[in-house]
N, C-alpha and C. Protein backbone atom coordinates (compact mmCIF):
# COMPACT_ATOMS: atom_id res chain seq x y z
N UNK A 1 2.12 18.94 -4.36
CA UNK A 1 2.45 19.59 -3.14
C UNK A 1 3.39 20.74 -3.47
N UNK A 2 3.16 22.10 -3.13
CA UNK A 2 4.13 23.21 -2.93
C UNK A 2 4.85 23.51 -2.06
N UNK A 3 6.15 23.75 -2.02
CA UNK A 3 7.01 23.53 -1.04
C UNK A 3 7.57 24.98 -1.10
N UNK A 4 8.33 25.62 -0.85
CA UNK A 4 9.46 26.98 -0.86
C UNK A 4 10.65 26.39 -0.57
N UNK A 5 11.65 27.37 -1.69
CA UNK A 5 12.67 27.30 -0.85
C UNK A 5 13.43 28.64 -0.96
N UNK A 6 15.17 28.99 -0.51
CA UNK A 6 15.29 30.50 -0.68
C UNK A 6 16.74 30.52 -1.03
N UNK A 7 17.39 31.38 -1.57
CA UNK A 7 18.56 31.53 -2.06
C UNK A 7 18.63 32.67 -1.31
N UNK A 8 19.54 32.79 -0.76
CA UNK A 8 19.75 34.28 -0.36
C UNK A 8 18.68 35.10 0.51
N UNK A 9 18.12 36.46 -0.21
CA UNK A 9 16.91 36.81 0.12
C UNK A 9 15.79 36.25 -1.27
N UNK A 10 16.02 35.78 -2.35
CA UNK A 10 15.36 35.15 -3.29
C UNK A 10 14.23 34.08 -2.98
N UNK A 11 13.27 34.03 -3.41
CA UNK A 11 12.64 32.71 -2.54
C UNK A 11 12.11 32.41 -4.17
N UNK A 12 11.70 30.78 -4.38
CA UNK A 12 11.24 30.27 -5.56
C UNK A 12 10.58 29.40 -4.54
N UNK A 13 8.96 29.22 -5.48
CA UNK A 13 8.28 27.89 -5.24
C UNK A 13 8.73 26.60 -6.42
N UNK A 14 7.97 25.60 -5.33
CA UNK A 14 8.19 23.96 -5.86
C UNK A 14 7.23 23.57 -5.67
N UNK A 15 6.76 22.47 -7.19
CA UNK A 15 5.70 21.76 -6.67
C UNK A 15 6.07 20.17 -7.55
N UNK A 16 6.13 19.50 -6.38
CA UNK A 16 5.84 18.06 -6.91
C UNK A 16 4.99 17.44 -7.26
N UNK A 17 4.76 16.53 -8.59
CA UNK A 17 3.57 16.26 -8.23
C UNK A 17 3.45 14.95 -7.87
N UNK A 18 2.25 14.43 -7.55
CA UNK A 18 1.75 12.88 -6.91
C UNK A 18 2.61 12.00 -7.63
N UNK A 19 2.57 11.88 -9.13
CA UNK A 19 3.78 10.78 -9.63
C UNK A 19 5.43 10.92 -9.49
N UNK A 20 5.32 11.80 -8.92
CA UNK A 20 7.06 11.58 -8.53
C UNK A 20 7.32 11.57 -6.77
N UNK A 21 6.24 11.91 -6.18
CA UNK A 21 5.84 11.57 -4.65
C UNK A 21 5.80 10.04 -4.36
N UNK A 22 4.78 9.37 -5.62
CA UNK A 22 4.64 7.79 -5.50
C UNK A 22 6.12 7.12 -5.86
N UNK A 23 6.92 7.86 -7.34
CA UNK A 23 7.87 7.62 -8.04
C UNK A 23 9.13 7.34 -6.44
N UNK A 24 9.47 7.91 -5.62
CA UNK A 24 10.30 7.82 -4.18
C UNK A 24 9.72 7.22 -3.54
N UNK A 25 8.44 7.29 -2.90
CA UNK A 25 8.07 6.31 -1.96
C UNK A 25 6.64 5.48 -2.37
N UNK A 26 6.98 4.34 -3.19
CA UNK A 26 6.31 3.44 -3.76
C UNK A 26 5.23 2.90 -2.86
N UNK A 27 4.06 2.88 -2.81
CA UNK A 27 3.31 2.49 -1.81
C UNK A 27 2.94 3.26 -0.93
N UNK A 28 2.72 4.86 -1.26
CA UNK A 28 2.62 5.57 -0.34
C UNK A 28 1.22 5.56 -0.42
N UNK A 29 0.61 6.12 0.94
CA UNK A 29 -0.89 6.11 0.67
C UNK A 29 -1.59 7.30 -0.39
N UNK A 30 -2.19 6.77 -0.96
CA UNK A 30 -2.59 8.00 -2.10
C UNK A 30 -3.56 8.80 -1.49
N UNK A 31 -3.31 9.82 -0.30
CA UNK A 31 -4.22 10.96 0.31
C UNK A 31 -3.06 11.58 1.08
N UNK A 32 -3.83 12.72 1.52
CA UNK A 32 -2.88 13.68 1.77
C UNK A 32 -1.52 13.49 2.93
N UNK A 33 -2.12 12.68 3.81
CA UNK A 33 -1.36 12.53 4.79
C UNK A 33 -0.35 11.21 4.62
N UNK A 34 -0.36 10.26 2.98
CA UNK A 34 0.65 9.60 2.99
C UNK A 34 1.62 10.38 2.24
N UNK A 35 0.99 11.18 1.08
CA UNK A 35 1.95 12.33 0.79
C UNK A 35 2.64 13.31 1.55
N UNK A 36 2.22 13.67 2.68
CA UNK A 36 2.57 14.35 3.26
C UNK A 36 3.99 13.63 4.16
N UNK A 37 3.77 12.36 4.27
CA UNK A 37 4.69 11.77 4.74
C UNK A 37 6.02 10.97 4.27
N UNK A 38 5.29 11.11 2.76
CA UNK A 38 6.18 10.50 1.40
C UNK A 38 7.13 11.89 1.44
N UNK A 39 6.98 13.17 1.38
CA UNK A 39 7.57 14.50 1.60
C UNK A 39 8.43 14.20 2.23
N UNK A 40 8.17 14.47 3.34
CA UNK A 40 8.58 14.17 4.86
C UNK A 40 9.78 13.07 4.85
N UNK A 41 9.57 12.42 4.89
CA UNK A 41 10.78 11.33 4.99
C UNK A 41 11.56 11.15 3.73
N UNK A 42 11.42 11.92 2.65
CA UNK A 42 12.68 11.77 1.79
C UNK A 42 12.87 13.69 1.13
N UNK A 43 12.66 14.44 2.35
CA UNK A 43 12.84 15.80 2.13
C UNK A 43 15.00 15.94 1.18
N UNK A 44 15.49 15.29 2.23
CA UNK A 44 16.45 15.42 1.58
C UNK A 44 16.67 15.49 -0.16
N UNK A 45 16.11 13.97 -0.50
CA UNK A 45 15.67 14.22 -1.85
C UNK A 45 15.70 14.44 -2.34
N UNK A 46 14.04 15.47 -2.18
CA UNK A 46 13.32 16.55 -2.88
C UNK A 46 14.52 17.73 -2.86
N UNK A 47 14.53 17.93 -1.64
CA UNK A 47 15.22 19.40 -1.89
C UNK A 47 16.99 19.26 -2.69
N UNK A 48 17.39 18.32 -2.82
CA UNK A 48 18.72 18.08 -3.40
C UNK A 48 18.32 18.19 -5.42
N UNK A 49 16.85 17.70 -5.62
CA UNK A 49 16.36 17.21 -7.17
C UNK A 49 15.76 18.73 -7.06
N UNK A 50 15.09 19.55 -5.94
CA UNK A 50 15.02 20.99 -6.67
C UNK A 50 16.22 21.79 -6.91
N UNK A 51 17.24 21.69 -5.89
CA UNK A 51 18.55 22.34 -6.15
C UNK A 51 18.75 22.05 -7.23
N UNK A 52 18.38 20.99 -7.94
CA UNK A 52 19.20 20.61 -9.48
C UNK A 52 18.73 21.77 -10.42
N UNK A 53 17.30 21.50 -10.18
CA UNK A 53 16.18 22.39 -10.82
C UNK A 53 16.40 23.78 -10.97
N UNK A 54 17.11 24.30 -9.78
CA UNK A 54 16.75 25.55 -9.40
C UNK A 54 17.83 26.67 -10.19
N UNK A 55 17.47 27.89 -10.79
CA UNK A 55 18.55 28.59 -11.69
C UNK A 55 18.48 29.90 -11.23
N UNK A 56 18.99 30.36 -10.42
CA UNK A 56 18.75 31.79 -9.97
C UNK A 56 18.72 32.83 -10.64
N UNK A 57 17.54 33.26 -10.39
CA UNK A 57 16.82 34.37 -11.50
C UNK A 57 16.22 33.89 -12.90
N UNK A 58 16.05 32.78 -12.85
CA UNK A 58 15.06 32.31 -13.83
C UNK A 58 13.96 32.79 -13.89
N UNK A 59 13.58 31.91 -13.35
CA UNK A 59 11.62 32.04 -12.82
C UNK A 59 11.60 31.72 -11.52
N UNK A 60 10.24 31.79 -10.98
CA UNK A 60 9.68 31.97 -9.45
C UNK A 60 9.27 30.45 -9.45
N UNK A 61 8.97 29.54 -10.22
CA UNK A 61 8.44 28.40 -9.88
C UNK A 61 8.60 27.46 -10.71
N UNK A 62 9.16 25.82 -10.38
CA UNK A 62 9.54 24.96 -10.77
C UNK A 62 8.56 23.81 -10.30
N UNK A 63 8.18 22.53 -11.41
CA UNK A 63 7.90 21.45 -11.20
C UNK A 63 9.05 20.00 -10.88
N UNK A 64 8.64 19.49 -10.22
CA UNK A 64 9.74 18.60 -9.82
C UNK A 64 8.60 17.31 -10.27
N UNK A 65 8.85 16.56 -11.22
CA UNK A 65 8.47 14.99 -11.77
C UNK A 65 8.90 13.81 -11.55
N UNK A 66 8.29 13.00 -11.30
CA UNK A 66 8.99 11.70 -11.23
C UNK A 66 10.74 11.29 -12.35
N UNK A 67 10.46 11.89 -13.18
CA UNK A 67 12.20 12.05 -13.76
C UNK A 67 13.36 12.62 -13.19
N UNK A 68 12.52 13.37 -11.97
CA UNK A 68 13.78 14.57 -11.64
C UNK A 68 14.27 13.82 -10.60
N UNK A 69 14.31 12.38 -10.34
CA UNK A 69 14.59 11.88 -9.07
C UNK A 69 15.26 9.99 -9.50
């Protein structure tokens, strides 16, 4: 799943993938709309494990893995 986020006027993409979606919410349904809801209810999370990620002016796009959480 690709997400955005923005620093400033800066914007970087994110993409999680399915094993670190399942890796937070264990039992999620494996199609789009349990991912979508595995997202969803632990956005905080995600977006706290991309902040970790995130290095301003690096690069435009980061993976977020089941390690990053």
């Amino acid at each position: 799943m690709r997400f955005w986020g923005h620093d400033s006027a800066i914007e970087a993409s994110f993409y999680i993938d399915e094993g670190a979606l399942k890796h937070i919410q264990p039992g999620a349904n494996p199609n789009e709309s349990g991912f979508l809801n595995a997202f969803d209810s632990h956005r905080d999370l995600i977006c706290a494990a991309a902040a970790r990620k995130y290095v301003r002016g690096s690069r435009g796009s980061y993976d977020l893995v089941a390690g990053d959480f």
